[in-house]
C-alpha atoms as a PDB file:
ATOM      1  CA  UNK A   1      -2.799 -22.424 -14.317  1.00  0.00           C
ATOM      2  CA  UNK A   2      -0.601 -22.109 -11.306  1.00  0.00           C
ATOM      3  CA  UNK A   3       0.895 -24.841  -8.943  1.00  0.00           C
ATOM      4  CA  UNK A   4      -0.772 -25.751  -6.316  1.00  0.00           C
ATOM      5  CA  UNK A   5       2.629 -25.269  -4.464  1.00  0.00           C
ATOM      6  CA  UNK A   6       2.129 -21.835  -4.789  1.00  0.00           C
ATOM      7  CA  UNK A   7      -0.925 -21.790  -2.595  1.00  0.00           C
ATOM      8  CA  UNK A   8       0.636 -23.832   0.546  1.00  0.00           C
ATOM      9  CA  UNK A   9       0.616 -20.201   2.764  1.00  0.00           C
ATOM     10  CA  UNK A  10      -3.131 -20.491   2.663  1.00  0.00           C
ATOM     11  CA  UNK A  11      -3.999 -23.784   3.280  1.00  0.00           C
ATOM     12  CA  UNK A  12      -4.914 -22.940   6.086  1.00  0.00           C
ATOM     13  CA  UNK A  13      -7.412 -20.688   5.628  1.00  0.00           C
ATOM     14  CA  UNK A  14      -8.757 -21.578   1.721  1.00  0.00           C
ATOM     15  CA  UNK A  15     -10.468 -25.419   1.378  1.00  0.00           C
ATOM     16  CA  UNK A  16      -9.473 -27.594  -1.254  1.00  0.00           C
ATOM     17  CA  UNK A  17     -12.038 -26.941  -3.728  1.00  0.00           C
ATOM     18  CA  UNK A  18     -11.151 -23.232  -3.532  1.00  0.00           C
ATOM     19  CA  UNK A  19      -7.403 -23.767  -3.797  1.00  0.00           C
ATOM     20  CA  UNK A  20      -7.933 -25.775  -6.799  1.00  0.00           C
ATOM     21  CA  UNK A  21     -10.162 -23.192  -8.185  1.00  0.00           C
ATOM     22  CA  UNK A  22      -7.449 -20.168  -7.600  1.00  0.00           C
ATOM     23  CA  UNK A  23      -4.723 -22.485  -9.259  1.00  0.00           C
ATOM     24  CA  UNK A  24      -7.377 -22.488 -12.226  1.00  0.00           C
ATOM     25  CA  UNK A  25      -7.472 -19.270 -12.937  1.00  0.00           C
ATOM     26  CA  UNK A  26      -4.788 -16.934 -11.759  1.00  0.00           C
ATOM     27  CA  UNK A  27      -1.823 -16.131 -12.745  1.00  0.00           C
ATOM     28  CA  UNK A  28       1.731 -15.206 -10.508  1.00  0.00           C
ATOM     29  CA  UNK A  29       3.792 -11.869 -10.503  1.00  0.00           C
ATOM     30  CA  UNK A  30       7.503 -11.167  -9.624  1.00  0.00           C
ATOM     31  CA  UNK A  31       8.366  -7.685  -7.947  1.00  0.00           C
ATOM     32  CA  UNK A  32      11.368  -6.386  -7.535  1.00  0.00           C
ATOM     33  CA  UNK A  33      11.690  -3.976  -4.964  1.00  0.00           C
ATOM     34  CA  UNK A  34      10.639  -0.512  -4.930  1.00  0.00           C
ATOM     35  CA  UNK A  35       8.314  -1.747  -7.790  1.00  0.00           C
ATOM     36  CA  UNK A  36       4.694  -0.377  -7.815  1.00  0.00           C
ATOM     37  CA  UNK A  37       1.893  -3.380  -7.822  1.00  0.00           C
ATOM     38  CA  UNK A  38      -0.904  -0.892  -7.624  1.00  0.00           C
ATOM     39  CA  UNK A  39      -0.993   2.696  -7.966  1.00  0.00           C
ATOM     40  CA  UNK A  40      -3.328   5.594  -7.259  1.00  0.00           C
ATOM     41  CA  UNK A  41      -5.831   5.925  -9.561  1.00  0.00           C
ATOM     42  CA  UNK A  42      -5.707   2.465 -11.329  1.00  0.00           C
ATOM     43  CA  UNK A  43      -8.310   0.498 -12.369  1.00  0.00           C
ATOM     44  CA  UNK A  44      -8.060  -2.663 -10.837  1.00  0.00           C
ATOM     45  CA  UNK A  45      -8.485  -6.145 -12.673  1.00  0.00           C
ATOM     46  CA  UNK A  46      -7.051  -8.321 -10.134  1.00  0.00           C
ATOM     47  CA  UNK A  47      -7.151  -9.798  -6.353  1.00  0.00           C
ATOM     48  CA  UNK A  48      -3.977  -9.759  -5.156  1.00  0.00           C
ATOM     49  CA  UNK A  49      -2.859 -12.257  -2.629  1.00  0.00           C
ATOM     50  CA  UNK A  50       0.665 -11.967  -1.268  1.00  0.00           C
ATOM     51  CA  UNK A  51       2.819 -15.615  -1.139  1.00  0.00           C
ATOM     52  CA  UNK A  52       6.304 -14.004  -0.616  1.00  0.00           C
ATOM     53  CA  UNK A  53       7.992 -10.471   0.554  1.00  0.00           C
ATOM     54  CA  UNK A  54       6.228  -7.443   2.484  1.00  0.00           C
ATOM     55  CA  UNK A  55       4.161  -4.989   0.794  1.00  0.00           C
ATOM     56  CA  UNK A  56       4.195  -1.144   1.634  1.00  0.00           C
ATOM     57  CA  UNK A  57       0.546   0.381   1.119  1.00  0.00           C
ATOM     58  CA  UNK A  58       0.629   4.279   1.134  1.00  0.00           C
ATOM     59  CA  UNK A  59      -1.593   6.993   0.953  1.00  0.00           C
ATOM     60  CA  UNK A  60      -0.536  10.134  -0.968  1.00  0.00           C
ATOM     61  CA  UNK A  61      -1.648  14.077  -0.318  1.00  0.00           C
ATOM     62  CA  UNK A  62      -2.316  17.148  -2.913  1.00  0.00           C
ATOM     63  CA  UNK A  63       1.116  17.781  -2.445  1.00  0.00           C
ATOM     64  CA  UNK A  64       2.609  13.907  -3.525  1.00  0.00           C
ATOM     65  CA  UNK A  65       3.692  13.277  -0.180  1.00  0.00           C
ATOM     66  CA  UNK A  66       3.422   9.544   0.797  1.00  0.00           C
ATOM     67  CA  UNK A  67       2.173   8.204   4.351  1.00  0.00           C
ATOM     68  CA  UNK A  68       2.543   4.647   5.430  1.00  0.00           C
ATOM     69  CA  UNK A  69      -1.033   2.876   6.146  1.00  0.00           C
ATOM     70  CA  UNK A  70       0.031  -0.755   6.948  1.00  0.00           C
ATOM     71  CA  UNK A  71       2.278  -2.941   5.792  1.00  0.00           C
ATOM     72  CA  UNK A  72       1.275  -6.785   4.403  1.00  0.00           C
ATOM     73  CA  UNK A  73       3.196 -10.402   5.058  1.00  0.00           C
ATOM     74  CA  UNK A  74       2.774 -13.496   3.503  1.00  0.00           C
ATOM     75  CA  UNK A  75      -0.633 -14.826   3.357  1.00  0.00           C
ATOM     76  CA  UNK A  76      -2.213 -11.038   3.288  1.00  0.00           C
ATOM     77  CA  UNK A  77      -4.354  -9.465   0.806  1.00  0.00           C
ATOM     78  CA  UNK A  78      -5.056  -5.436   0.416  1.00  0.00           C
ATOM     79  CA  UNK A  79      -8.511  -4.546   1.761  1.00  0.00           C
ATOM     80  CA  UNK A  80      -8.471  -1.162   0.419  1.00  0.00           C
ATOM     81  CA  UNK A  81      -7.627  -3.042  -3.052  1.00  0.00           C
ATOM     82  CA  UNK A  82     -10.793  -5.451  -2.262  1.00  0.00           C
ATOM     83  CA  UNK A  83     -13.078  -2.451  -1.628  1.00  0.00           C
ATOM     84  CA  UNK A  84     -12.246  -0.766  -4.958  1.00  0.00           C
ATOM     85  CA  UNK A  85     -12.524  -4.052  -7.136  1.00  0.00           C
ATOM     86  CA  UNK A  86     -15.744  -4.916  -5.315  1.00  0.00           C
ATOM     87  CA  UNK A  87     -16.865  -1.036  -6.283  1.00  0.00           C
ATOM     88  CA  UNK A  88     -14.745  -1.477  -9.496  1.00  0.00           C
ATOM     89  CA  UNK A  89     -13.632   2.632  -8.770  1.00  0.00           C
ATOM     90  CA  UNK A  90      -9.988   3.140  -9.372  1.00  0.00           C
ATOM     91  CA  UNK A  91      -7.388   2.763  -6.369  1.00  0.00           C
ATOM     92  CA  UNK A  92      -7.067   5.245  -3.702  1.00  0.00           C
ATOM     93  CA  UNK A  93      -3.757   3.676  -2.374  1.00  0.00           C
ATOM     94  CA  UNK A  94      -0.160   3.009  -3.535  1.00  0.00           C
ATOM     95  CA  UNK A  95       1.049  -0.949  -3.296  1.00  0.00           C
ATOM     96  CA  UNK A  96       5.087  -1.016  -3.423  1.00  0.00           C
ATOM     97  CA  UNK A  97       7.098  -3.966  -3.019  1.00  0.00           C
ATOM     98  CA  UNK A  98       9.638  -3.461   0.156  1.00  0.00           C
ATOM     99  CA  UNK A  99      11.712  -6.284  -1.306  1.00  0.00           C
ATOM    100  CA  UNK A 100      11.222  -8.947  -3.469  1.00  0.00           C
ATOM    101  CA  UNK A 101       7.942 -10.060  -3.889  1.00  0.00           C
ATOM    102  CA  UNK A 102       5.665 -12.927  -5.285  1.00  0.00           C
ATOM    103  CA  UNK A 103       1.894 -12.021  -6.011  1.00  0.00           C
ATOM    104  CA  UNK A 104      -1.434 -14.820  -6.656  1.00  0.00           C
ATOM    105  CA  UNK A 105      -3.305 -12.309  -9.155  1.00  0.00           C
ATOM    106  CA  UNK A 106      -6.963 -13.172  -9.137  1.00  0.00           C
ATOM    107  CA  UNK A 107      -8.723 -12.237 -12.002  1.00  0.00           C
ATOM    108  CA  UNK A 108     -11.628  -9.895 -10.975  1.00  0.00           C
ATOM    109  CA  UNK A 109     -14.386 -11.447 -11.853  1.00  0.00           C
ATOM    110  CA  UNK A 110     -14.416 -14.454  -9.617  1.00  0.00           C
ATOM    111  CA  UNK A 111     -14.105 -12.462  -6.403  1.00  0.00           C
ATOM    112  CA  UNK A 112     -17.543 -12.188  -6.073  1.00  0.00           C
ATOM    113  CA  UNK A 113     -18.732 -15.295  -7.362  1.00  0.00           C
ATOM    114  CA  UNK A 114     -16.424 -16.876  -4.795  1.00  0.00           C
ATOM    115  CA  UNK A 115     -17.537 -14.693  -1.731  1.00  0.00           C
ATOM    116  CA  UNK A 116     -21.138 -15.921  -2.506  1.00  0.00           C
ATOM    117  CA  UNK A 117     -20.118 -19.665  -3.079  1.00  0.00           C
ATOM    118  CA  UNK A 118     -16.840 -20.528  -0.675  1.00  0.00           C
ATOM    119  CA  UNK A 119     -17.021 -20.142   3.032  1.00  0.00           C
ATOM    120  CA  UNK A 120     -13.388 -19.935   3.729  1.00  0.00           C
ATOM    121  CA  UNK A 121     -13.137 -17.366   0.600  1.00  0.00           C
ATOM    122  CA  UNK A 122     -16.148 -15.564   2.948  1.00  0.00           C
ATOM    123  CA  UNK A 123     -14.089 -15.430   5.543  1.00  0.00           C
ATOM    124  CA  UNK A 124     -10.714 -14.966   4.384  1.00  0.00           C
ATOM    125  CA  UNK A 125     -12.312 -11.818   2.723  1.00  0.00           C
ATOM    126  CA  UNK A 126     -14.237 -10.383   6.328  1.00  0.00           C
ATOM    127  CA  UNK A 127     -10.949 -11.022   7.844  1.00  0.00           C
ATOM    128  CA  UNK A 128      -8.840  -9.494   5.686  1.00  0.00           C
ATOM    129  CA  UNK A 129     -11.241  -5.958   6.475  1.00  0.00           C
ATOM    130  CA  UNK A 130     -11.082  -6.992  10.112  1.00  0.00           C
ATOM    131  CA  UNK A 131      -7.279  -6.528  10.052  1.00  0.00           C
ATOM    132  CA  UNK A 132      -6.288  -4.016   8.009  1.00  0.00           C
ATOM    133  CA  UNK A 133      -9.057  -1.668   9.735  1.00  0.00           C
ATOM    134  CA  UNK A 134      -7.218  -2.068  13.015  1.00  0.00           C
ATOM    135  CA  UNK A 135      -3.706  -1.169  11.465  1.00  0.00           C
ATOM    136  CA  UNK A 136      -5.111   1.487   9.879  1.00  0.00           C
ATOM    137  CA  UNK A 137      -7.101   2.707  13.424  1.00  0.00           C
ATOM    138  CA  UNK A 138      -3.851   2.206  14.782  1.00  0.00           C
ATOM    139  CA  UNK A 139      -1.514   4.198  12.140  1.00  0.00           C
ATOM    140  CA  UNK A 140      -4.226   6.958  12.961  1.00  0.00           C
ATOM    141  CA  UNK A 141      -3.175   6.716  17.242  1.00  0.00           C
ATOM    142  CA  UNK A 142       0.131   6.865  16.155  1.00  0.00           C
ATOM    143  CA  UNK A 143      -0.233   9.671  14.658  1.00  0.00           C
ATOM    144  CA  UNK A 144      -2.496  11.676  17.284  1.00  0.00           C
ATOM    145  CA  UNK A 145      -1.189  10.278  20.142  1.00  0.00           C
ATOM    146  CA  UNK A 146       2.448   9.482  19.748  1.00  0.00           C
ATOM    147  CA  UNK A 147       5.786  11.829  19.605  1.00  0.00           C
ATOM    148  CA  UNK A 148       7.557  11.082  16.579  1.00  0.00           C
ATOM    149  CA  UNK A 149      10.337   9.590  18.414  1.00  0.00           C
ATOM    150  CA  UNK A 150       8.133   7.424  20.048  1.00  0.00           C
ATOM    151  CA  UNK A 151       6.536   6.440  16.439  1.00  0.00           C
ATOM    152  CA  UNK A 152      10.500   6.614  15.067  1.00  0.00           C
ATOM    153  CA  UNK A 153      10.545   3.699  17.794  1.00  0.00           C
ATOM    154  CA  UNK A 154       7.972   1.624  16.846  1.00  0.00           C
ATOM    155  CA  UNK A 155       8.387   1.812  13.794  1.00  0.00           C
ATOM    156  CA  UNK A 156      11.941   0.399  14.225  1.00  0.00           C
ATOM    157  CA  UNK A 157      10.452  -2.814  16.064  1.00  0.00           C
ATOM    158  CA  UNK A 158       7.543  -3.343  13.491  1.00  0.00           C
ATOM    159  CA  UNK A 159      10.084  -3.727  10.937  1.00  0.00           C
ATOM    160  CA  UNK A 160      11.991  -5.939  12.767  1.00  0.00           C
ATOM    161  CA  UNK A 161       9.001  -8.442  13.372  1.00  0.00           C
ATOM    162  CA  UNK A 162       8.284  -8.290  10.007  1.00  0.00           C
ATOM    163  CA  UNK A 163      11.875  -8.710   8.743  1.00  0.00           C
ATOM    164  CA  UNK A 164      12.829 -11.489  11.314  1.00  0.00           C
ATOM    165  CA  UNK A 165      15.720 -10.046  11.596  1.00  0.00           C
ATOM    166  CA  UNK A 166      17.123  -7.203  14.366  1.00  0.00           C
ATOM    167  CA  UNK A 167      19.405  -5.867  11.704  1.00  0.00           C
ATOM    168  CA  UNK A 168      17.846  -2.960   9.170  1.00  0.00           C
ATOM    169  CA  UNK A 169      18.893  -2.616   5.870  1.00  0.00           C
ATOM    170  CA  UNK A 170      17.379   0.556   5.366  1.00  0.00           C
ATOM    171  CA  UNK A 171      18.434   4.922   4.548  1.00  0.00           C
ATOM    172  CA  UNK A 172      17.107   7.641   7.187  1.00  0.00           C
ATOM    173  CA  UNK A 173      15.424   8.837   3.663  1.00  0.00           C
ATOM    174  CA  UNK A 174      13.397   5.627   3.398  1.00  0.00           C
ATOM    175  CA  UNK A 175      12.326   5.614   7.255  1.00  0.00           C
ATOM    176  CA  UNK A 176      11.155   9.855   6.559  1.00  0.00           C
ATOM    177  CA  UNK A 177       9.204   8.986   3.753  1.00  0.00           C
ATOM    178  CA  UNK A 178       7.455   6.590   5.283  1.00  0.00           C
ATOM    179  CA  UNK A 179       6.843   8.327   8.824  1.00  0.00           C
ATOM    180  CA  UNK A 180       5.941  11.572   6.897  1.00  0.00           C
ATOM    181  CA  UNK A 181       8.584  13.612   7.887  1.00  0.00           C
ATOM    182  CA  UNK A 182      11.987  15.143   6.961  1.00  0.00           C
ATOM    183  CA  UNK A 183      15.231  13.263   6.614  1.00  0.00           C
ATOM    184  CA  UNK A 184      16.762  15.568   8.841  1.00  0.00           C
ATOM    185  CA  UNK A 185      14.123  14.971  11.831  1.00  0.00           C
ATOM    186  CA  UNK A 186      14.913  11.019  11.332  1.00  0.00           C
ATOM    187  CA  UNK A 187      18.838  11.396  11.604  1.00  0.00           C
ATOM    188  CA  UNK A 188      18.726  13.422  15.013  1.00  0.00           C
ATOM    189  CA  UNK A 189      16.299  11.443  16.432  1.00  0.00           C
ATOM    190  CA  UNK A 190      18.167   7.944  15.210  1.00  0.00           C
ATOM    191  CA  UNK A 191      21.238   9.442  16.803  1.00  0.00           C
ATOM    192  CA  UNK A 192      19.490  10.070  20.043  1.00  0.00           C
ATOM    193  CA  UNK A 193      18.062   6.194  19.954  1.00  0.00           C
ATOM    194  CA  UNK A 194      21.882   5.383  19.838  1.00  0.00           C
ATOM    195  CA  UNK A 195      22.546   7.625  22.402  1.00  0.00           C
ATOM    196  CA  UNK A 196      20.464   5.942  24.126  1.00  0.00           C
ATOM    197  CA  UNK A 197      21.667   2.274  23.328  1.00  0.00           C
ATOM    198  CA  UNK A 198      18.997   1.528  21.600  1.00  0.00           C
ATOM    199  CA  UNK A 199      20.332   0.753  18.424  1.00  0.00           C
ATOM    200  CA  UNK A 200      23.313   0.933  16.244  1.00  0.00           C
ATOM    201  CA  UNK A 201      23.624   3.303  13.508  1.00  0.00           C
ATOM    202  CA  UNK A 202      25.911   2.196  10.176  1.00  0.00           C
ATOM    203  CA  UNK A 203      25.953   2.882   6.897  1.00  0.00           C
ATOM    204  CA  UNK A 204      22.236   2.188   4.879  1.00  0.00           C
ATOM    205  CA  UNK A 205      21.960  -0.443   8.182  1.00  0.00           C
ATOM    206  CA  UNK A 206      20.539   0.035  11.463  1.00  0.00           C
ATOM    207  CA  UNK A 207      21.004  -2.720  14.538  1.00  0.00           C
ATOM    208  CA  UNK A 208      18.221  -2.423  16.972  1.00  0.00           C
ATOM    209  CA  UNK A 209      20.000  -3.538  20.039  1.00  0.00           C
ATOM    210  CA  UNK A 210      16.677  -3.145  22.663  1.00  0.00           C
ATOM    211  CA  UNK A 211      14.054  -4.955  21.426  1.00  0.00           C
END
């Protein structure tokens, strides 16, 4: 049994009866990070629900390559995660912790029962689709529509809104990995943003001065 505490991000959204219910019967994960929560391929026994850090969800191609899908806050759960335990096939994404994290882990079995039973479960659920099908339909215009130093860009800014904060503590590596590209592409074009005023390149940091 959890505490209650532990719940407070979705008060909002959950009613009592289900927040008593989820302190019941799940149980709480720490991730450090660069830790894998869910991997390609796994079966899935749990729902998780995100109470602290951001989550990285990735798609991967023949050749191991990793693309960035969306990325979840606080309060979020993993559609794609939802639509495998609901199918109970194995995972067709990669969940990695981009810090610390703090994971609800609902056990399986009551994610239907509750979806049947608990309106705000209902629609915490629909919404949860809702959402991560526009980040996803929008990862895909990025990527048909945009240059990559104009996805280089916002990419920059989405990490700051999630971070809070307009100072990066992140390697041109990490940024190519998750843009899809080379490291090499990343530096030039970083060095152009600065160029540019844009930001401020240091070591493992980057300042985004226009945003």
């Amino acid at each position: 049994m959890i505490n209650s505490e532990n719940l407070k991000p979705f008060e909002f959204l959950f009613d009592k009866e289900l927040i008593e219910n989820i302190s019941k019967v799940a149980i709480i994960k720490n991730f450090n990070k660069n830790d894998i929560i869910i991997d390609i391929g796994q079966k899935l026994e749990y729902v998780p629900l995100l109470i602290e850090g951001n989550i990285k969800v990735l798609r991967e191609d023949n050749e191991g390559e990793e693309l960035l899908l969306y990325v979840l806050e606080h309060g979020d759960t993993c559609a794609m995660s939802l639509t495998c335990c609901m199918s109970t096939s194995s995972s067709k994404i990669r969940a990695v912790a981009d810090e610390e994290a703090k994971v609800i882990m609902i056990p399986l079995k009551h994610m239907e029962k509750w979806f049947n039973t608990n309106q705000s479960w209902r629609n915490f659920i629909l919404q949860s689709y809702q959402t991560r099908f526009d980040e996803m339909l929008e990862t895909i215009d990025t990527l048909a529509f945009m240059k990559m130093d104009e996805r280089l860009y916002k990419y920059l800014h989405d990490k700051v809104k999630l971070t809070s904060s307009t100072t990066l503590n992140i390697t041109h590596q990490n940024i190519a990995e998750d843009l899809h590209t080379s490291r090499v592409v990343i530096s030039r074009l970083l060095k152009q943003l600065e160029k540019e005023n844009k930001i401020k390149l240091g070591r493992h940091r980057i300042e985004v001065i226009s945003f």
